[in-house]
PDB file of N, CA and C in Angstrom:
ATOM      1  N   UNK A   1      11.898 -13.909 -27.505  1.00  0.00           N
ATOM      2  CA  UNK A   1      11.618 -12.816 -28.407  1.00  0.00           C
ATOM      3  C   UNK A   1      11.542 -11.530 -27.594  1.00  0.00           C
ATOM      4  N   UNK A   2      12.180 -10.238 -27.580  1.00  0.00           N
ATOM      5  CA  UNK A   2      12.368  -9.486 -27.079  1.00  0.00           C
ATOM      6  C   UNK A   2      12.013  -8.148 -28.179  1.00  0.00           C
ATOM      7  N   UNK A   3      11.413  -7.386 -27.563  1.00  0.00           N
ATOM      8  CA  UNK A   3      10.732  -6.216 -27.866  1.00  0.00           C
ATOM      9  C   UNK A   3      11.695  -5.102 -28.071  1.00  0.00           C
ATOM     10  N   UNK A   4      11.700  -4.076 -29.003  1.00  0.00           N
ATOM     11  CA  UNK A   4      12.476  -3.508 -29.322  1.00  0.00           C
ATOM     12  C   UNK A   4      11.619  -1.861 -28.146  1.00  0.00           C
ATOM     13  N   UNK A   5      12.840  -1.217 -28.053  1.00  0.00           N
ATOM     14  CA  UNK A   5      12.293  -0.115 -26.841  1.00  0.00           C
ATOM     15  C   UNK A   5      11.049   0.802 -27.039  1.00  0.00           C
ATOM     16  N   UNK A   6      11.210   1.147 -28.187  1.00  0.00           N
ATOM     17  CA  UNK A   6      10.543   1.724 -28.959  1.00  0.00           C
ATOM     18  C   UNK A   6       8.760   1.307 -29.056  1.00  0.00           C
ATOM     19  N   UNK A   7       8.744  -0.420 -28.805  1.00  0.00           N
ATOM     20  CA  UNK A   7       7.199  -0.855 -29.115  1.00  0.00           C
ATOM     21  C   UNK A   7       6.972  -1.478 -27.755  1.00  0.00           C
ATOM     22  N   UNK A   8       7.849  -1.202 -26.136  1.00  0.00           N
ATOM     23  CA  UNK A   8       7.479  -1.562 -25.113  1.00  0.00           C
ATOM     24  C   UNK A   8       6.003  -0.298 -24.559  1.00  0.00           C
ATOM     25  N   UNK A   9       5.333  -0.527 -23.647  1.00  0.00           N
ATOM     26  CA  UNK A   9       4.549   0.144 -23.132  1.00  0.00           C
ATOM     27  C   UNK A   9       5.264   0.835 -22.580  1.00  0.00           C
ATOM     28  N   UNK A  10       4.750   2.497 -22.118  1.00  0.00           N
ATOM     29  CA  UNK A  10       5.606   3.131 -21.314  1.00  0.00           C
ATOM     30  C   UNK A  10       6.019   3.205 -19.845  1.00  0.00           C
ATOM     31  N   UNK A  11       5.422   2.005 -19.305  1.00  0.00           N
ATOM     32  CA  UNK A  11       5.502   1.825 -18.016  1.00  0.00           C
ATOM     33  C   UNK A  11       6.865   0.879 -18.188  1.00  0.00           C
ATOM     34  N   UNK A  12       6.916   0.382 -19.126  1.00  0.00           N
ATOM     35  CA  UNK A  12       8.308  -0.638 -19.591  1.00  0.00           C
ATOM     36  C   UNK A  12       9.661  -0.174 -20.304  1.00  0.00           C
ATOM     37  N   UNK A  13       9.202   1.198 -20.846  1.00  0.00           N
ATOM     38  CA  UNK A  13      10.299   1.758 -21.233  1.00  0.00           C
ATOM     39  C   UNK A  13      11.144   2.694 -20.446  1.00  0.00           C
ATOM     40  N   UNK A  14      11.637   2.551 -19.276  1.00  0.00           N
ATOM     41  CA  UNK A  14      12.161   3.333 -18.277  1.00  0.00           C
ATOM     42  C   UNK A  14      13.233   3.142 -18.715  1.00  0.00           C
ATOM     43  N   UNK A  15      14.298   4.022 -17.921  1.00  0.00           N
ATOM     44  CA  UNK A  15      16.036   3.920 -17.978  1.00  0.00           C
ATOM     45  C   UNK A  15      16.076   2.309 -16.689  1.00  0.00           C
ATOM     46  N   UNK A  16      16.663   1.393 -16.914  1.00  0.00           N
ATOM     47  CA  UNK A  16      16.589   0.913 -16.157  1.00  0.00           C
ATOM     48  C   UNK A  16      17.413   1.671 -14.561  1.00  0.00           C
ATOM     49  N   UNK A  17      18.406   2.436 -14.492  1.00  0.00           N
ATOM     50  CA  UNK A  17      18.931   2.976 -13.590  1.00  0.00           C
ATOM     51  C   UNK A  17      17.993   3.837 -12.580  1.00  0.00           C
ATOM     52  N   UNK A  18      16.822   4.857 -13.881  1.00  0.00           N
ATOM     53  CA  UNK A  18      15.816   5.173 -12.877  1.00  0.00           C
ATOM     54  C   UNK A  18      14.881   4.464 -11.952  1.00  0.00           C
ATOM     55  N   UNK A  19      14.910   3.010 -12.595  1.00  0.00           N
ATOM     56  CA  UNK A  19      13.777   2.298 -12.017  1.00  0.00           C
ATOM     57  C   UNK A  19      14.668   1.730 -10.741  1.00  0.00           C
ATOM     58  N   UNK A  20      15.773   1.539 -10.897  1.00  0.00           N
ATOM     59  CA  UNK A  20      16.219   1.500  -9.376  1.00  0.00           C
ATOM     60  C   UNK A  20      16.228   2.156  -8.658  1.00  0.00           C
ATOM     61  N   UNK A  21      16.683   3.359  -8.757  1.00  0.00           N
ATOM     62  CA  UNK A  21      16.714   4.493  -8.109  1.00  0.00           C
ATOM     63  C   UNK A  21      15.285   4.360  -7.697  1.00  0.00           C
ATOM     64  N   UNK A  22      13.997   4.628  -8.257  1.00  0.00           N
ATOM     65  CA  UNK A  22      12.910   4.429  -7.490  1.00  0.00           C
ATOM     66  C   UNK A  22      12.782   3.186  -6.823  1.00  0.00           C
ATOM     67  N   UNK A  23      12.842   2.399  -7.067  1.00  0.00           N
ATOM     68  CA  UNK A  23      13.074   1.099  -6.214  1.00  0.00           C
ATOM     69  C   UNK A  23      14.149   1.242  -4.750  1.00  0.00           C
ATOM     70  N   UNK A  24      14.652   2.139  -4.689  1.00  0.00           N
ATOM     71  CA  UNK A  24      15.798   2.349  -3.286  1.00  0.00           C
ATOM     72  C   UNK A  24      14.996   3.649  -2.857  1.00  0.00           C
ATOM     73  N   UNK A  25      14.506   4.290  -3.531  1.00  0.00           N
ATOM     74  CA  UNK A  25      13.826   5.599  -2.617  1.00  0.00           C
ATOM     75  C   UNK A  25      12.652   4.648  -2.102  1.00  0.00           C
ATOM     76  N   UNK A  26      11.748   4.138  -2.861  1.00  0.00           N
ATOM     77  CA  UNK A  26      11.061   3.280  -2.392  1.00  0.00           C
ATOM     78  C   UNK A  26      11.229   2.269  -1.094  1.00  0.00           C
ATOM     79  N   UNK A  27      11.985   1.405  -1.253  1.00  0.00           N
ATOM     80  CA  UNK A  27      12.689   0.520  -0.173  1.00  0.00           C
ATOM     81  C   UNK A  27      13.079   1.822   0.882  1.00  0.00           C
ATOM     82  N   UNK A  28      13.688   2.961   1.124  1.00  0.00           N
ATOM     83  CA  UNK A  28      14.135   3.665   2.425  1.00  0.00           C
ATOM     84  C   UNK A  28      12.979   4.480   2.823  1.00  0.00           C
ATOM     85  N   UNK A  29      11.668   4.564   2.138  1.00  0.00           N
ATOM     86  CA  UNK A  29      10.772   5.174   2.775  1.00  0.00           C
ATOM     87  C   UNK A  29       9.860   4.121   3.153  1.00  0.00           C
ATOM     88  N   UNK A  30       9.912   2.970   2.810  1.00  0.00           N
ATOM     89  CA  UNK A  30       9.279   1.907   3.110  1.00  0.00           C
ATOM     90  C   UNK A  30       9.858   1.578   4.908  1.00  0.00           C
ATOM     91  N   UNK A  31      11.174   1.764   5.140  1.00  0.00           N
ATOM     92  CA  UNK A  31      11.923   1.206   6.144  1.00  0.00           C
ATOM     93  C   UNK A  31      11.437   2.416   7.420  1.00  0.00           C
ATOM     94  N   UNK A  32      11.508   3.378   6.546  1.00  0.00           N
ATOM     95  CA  UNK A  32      11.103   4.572   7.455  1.00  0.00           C
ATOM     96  C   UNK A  32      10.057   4.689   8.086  1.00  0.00           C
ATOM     97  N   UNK A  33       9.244   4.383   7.583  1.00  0.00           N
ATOM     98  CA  UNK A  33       7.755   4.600   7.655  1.00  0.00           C
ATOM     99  C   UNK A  33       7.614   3.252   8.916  1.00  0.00           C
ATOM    100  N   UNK A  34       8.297   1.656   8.593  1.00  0.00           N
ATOM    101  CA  UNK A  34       7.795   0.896   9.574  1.00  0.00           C
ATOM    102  C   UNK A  34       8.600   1.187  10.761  1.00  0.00           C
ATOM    103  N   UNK A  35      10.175   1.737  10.813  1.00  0.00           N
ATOM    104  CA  UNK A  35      10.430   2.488  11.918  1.00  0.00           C
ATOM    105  C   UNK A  35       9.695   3.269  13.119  1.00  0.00           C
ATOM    106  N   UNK A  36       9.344   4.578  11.985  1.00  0.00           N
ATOM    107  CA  UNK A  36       8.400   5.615  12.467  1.00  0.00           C
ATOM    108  C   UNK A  36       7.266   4.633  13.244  1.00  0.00           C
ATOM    109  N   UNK A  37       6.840   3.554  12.698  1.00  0.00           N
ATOM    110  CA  UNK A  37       5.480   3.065  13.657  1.00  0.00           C
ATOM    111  C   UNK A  37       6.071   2.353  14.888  1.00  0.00           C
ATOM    112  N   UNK A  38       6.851   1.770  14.284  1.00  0.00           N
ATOM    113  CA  UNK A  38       7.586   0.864  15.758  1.00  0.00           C
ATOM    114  C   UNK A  38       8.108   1.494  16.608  1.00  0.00           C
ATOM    115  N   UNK A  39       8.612   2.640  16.343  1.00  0.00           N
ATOM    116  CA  UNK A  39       9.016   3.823  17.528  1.00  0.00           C
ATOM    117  C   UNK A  39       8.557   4.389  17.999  1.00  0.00           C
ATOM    118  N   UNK A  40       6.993   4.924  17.417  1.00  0.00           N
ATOM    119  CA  UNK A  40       5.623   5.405  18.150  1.00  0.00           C
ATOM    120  C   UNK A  40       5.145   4.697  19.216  1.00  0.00           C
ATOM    121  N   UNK A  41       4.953   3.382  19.057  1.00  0.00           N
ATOM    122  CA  UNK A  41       4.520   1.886  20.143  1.00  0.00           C
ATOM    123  C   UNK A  41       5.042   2.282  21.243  1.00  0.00           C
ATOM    124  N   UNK A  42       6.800   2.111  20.475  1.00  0.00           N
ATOM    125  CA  UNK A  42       7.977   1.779  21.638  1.00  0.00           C
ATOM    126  C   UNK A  42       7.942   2.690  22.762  1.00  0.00           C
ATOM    127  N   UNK A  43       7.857   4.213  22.226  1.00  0.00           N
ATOM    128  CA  UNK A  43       8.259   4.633  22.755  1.00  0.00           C
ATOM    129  C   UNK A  43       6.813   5.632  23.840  1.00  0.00           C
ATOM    130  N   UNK A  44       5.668   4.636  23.674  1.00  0.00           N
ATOM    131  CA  UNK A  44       4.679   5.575  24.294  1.00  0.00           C
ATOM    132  C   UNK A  44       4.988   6.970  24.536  1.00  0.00           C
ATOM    133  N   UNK A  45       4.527   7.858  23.277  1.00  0.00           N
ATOM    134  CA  UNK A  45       4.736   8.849  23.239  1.00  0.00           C
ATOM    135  C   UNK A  45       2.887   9.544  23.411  1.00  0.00           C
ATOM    136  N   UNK A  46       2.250   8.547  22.843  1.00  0.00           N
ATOM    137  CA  UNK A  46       0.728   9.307  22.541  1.00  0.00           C
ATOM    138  C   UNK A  46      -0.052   8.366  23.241  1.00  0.00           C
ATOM    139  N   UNK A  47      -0.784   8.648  23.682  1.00  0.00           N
ATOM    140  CA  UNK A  47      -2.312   7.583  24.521  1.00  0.00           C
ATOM    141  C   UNK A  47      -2.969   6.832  23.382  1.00  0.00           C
ATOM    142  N   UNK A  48      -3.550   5.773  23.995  1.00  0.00           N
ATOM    143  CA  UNK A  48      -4.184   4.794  22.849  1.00  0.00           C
ATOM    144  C   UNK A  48      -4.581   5.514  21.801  1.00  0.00           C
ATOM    145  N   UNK A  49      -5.383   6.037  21.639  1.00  0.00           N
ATOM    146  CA  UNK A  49      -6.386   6.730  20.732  1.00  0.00           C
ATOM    147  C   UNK A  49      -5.366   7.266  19.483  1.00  0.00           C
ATOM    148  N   UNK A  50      -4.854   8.442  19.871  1.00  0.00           N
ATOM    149  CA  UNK A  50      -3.560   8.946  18.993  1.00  0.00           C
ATOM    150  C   UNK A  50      -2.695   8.120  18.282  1.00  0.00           C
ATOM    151  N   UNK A  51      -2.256   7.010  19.257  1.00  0.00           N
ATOM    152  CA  UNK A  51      -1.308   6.170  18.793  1.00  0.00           C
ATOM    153  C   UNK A  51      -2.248   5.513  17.169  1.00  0.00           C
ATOM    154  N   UNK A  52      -3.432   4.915  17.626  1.00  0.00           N
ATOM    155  CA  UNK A  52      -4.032   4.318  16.687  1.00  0.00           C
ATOM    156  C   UNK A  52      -4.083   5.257  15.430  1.00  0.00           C
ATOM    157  N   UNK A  53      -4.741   6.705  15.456  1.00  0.00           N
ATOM    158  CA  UNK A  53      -4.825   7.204  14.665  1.00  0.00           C
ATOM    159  C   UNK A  53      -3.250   7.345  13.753  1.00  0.00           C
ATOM    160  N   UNK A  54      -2.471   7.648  14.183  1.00  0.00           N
ATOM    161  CA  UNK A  54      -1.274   8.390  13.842  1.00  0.00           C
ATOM    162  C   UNK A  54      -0.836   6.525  12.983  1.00  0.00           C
ATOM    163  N   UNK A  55      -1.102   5.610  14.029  1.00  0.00           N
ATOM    164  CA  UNK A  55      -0.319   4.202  13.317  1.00  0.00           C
ATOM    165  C   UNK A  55      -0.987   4.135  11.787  1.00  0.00           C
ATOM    166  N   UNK A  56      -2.450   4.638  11.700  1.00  0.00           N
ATOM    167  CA  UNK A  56      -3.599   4.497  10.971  1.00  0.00           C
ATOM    168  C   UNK A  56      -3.263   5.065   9.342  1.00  0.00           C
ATOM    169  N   UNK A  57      -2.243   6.413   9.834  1.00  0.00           N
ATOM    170  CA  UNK A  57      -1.859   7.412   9.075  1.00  0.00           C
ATOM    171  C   UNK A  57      -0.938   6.539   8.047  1.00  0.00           C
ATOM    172  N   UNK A  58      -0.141   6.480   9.630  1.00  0.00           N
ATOM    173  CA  UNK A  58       1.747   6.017   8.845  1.00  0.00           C
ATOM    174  C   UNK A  58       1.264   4.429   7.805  1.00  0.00           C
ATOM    175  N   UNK A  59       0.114   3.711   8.104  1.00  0.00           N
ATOM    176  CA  UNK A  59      -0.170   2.358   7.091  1.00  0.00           C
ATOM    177  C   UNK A  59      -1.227   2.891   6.041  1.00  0.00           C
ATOM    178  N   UNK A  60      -1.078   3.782   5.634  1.00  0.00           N
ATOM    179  CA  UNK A  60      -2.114   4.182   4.759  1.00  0.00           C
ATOM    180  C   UNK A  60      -0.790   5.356   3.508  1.00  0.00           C
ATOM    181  N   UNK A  61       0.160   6.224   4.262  1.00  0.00           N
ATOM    182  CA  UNK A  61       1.049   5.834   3.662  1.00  0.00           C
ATOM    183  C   UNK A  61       1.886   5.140   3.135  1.00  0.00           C
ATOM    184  N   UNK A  62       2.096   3.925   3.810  1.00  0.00           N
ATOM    185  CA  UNK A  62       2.706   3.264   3.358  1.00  0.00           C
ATOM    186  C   UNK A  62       2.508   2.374   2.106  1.00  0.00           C
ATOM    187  N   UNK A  63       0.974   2.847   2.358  1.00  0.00           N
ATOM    188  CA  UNK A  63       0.184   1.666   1.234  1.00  0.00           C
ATOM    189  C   UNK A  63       0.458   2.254  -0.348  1.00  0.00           C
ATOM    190  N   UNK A  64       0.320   3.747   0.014  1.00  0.00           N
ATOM    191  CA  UNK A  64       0.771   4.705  -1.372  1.00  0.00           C
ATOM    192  C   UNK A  64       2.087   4.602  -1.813  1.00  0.00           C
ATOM    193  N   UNK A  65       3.047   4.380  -0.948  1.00  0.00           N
ATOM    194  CA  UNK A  65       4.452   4.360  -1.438  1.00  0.00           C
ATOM    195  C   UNK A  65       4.460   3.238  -1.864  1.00  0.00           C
ATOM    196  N   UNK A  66       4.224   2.089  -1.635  1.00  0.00           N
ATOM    197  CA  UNK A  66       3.810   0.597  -2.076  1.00  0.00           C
ATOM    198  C   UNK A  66       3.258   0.895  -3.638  1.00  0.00           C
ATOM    199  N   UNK A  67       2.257   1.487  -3.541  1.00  0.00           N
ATOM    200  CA  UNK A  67       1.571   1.302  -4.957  1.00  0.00           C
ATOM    201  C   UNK A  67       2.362   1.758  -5.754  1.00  0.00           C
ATOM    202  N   UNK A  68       2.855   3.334  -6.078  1.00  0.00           N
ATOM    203  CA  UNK A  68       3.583   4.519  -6.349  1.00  0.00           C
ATOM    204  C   UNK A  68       5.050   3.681  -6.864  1.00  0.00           C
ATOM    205  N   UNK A  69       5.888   3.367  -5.623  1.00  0.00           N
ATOM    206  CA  UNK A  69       7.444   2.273  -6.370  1.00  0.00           C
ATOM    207  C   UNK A  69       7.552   1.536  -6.626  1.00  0.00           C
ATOM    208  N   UNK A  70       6.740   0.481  -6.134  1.00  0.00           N
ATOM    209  CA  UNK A  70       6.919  -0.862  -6.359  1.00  0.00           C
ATOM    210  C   UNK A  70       6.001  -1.464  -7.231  1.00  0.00           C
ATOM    211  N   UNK A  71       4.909  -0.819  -7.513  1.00  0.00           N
ATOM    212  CA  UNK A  71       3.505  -1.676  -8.239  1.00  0.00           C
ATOM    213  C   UNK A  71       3.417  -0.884  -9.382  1.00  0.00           C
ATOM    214  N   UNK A  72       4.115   0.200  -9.338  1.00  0.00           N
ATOM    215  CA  UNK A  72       4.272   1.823 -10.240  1.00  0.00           C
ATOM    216  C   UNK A  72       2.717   1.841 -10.726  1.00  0.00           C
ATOM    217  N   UNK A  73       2.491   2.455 -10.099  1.00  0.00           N
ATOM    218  CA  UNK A  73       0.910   2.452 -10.229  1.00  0.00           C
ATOM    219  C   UNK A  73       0.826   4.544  -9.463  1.00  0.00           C
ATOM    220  N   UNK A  74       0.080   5.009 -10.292  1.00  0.00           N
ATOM    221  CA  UNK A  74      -0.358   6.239 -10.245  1.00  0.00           C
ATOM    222  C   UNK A  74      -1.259   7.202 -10.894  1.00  0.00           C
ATOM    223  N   UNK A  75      -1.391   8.186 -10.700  1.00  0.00           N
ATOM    224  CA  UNK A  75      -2.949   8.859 -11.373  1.00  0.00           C
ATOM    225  C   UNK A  75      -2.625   8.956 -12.858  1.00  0.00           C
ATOM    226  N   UNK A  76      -1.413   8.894 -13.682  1.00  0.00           N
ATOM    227  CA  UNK A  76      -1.194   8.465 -14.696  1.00  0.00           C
ATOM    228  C   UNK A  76      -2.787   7.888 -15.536  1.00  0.00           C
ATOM    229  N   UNK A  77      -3.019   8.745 -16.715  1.00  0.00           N
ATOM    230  CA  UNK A  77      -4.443   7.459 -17.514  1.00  0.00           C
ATOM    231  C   UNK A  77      -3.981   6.170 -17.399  1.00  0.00           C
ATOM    232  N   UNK A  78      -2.914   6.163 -18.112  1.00  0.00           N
ATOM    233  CA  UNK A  78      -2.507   4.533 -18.378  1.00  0.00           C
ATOM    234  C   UNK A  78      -2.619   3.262 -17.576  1.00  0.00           C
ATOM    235  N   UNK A  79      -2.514   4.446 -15.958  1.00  0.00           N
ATOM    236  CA  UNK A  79      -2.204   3.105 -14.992  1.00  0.00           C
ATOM    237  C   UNK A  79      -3.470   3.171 -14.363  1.00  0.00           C
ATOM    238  N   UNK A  80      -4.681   4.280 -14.540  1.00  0.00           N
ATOM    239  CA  UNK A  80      -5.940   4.473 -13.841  1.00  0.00           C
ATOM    240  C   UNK A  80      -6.777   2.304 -13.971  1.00  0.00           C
ATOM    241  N   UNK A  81      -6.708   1.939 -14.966  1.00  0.00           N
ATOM    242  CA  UNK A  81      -6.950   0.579 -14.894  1.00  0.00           C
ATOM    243  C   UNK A  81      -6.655   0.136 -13.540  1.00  0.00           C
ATOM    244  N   UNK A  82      -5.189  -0.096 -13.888  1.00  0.00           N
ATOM    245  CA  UNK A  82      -5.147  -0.724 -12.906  1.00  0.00           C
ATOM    246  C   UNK A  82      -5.141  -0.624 -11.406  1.00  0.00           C
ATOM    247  N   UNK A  83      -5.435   0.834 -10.838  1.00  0.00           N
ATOM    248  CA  UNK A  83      -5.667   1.692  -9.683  1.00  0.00           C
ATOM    249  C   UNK A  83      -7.252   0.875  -9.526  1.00  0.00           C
ATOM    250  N   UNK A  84      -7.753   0.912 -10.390  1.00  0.00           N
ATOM    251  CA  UNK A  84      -9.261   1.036 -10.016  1.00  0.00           C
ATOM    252  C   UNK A  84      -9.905  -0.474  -9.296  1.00  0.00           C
ATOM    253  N   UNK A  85      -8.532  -1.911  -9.964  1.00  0.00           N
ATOM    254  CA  UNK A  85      -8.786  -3.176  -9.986  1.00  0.00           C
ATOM    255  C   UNK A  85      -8.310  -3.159  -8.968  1.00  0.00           C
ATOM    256  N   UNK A  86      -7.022  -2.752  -8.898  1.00  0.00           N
ATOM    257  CA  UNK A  86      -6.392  -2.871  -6.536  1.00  0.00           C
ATOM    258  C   UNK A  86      -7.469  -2.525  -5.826  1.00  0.00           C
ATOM    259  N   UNK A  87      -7.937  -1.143  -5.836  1.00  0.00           N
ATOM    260  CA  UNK A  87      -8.971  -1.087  -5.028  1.00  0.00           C
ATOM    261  C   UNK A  87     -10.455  -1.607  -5.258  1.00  0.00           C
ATOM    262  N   UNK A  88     -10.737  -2.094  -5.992  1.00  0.00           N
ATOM    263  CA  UNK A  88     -12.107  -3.177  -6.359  1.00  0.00           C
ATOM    264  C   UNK A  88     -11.487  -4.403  -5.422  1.00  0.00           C
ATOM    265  N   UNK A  89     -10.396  -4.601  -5.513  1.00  0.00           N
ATOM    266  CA  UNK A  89     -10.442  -5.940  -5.102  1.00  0.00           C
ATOM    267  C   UNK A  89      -9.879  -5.704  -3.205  1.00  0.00           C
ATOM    268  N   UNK A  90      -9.743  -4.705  -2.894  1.00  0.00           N
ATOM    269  CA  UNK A  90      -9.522  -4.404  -1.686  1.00  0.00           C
ATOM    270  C   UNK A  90     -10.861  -4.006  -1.074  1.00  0.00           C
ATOM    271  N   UNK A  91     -11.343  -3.481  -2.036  1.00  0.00           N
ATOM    272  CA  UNK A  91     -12.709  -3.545  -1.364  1.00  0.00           C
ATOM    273  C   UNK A  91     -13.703  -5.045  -1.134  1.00  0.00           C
ATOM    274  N   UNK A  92     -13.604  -5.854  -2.007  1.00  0.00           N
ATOM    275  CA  UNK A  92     -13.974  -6.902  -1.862  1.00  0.00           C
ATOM    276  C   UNK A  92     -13.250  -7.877  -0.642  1.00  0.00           C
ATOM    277  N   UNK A  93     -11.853  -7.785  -0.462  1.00  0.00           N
ATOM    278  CA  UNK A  93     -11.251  -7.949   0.403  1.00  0.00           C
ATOM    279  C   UNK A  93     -12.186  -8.001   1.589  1.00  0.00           C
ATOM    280  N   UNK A  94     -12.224  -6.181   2.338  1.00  0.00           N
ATOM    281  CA  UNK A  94     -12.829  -5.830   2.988  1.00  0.00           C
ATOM    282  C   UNK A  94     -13.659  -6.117   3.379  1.00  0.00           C
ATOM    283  N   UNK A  95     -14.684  -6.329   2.697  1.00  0.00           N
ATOM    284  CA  UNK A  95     -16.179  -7.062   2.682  1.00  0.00           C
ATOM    285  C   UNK A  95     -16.283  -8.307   3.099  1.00  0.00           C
ATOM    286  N   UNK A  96     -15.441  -8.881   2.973  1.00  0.00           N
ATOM    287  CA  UNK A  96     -15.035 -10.448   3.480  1.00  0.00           C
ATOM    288  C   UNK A  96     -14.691 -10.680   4.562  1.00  0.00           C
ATOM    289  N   UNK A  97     -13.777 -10.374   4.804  1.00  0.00           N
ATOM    290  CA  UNK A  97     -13.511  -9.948   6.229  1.00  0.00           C
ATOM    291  C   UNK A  97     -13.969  -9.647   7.021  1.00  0.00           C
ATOM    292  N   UNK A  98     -14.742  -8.357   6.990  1.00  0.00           N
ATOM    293  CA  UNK A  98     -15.384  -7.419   7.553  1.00  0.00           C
ATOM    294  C   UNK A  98     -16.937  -8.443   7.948  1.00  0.00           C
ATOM    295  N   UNK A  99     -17.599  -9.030   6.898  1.00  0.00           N
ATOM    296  CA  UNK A  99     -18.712  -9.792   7.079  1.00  0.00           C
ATOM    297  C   UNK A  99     -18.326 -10.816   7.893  1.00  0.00           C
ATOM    298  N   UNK A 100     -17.184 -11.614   7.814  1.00  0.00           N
ATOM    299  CA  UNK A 100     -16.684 -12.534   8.827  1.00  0.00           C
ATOM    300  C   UNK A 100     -16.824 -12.583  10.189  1.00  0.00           C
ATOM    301  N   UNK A 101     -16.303 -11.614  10.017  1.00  0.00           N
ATOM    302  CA  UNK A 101     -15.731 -10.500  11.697  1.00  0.00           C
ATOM    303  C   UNK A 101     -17.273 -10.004  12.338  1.00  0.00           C
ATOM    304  N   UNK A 102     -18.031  -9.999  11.682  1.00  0.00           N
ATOM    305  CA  UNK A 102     -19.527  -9.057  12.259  1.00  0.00           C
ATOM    306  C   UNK A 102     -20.069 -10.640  12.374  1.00  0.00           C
ATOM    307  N   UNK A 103     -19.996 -11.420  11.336  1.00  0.00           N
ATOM    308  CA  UNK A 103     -21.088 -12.952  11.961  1.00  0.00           C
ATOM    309  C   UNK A 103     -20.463 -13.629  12.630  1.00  0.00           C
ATOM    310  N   UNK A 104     -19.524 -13.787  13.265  1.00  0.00           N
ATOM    311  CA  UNK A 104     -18.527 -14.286  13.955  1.00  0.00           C
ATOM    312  C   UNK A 104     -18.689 -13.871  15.529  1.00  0.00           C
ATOM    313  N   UNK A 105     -18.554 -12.230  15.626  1.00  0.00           N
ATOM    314  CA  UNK A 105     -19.354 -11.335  16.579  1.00  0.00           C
ATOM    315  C   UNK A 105     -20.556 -11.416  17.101  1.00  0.00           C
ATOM    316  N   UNK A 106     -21.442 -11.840  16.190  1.00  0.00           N
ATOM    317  CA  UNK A 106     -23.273 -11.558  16.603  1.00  0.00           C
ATOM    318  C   UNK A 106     -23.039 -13.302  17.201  1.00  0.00           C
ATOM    319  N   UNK A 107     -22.627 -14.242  16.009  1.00  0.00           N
ATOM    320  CA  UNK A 107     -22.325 -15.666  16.761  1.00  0.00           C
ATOM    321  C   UNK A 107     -22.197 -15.755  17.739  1.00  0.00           C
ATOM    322  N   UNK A 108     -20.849 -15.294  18.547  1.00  0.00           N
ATOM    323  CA  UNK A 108     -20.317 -15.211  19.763  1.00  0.00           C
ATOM    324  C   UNK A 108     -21.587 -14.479  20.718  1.00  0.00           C
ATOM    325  N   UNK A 109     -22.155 -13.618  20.310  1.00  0.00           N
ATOM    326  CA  UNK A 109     -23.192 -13.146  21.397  1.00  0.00           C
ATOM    327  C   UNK A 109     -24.001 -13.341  21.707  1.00  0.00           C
ATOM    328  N   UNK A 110     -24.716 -14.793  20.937  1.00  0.00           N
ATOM    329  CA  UNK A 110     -25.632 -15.494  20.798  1.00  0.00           C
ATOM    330  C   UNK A 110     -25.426 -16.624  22.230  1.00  0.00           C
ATOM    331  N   UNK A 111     -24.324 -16.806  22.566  1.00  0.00           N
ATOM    332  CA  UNK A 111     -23.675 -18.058  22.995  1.00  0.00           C
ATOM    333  C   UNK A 111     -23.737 -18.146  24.284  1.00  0.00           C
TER     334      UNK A 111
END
């Protein structure tokens, strides 16, 4: 049973041609971006510190272009839902991890 265009949501009613087109701008800034980091490494251009920050940058963009083409997710109302559940659950993520990593740590220093 297929939905007529008209009663899809508007995140579903795209031209399909645009949604490729974002899907290939997407994919070449995606490529760019892990370039740009692998060529920073490669090419010791910046001292630890910099490097980290700047790598810190380029994966935090990347995370937006991720959300933005591929997850189409943006400050849009419509899509604020689901903005708010990625990062709830990245934060929970975090927390997990993060608590892991610290009792894991104090463990080890116990030893």
């Amino acid at each position: 049973m297929e939905m007529e265009p008209d009663q899809l949501p508007d995140s579903e009613a795209e031209d399909p041609r645009q949604e490729f087109r974002e899907y290939c701008i997407g994919g070449i800034l995606a490529v760019l971006l892990t370039l740009a980091a692998f060529g920073l490494v490669a090419s010791h251009w910046l001292d630890t510190l910099g490097c980290l920050m700047v790598l810190t940058l380029l994966a935090v963009v990347q995370v937006l272009v991720h959300f933005r083409y591929f997850l189409h997710i943006d400050l849009r109302r419509s899509h604020r839902d689901e903005l708010q559940l990625i990062l709830f659950t990245g934060l929970i993520l975090f927390l997990m991890a993060g608590g892991t990593i610290w009792i894991l740590w104090n463990l080890n220093s116990r030893m």
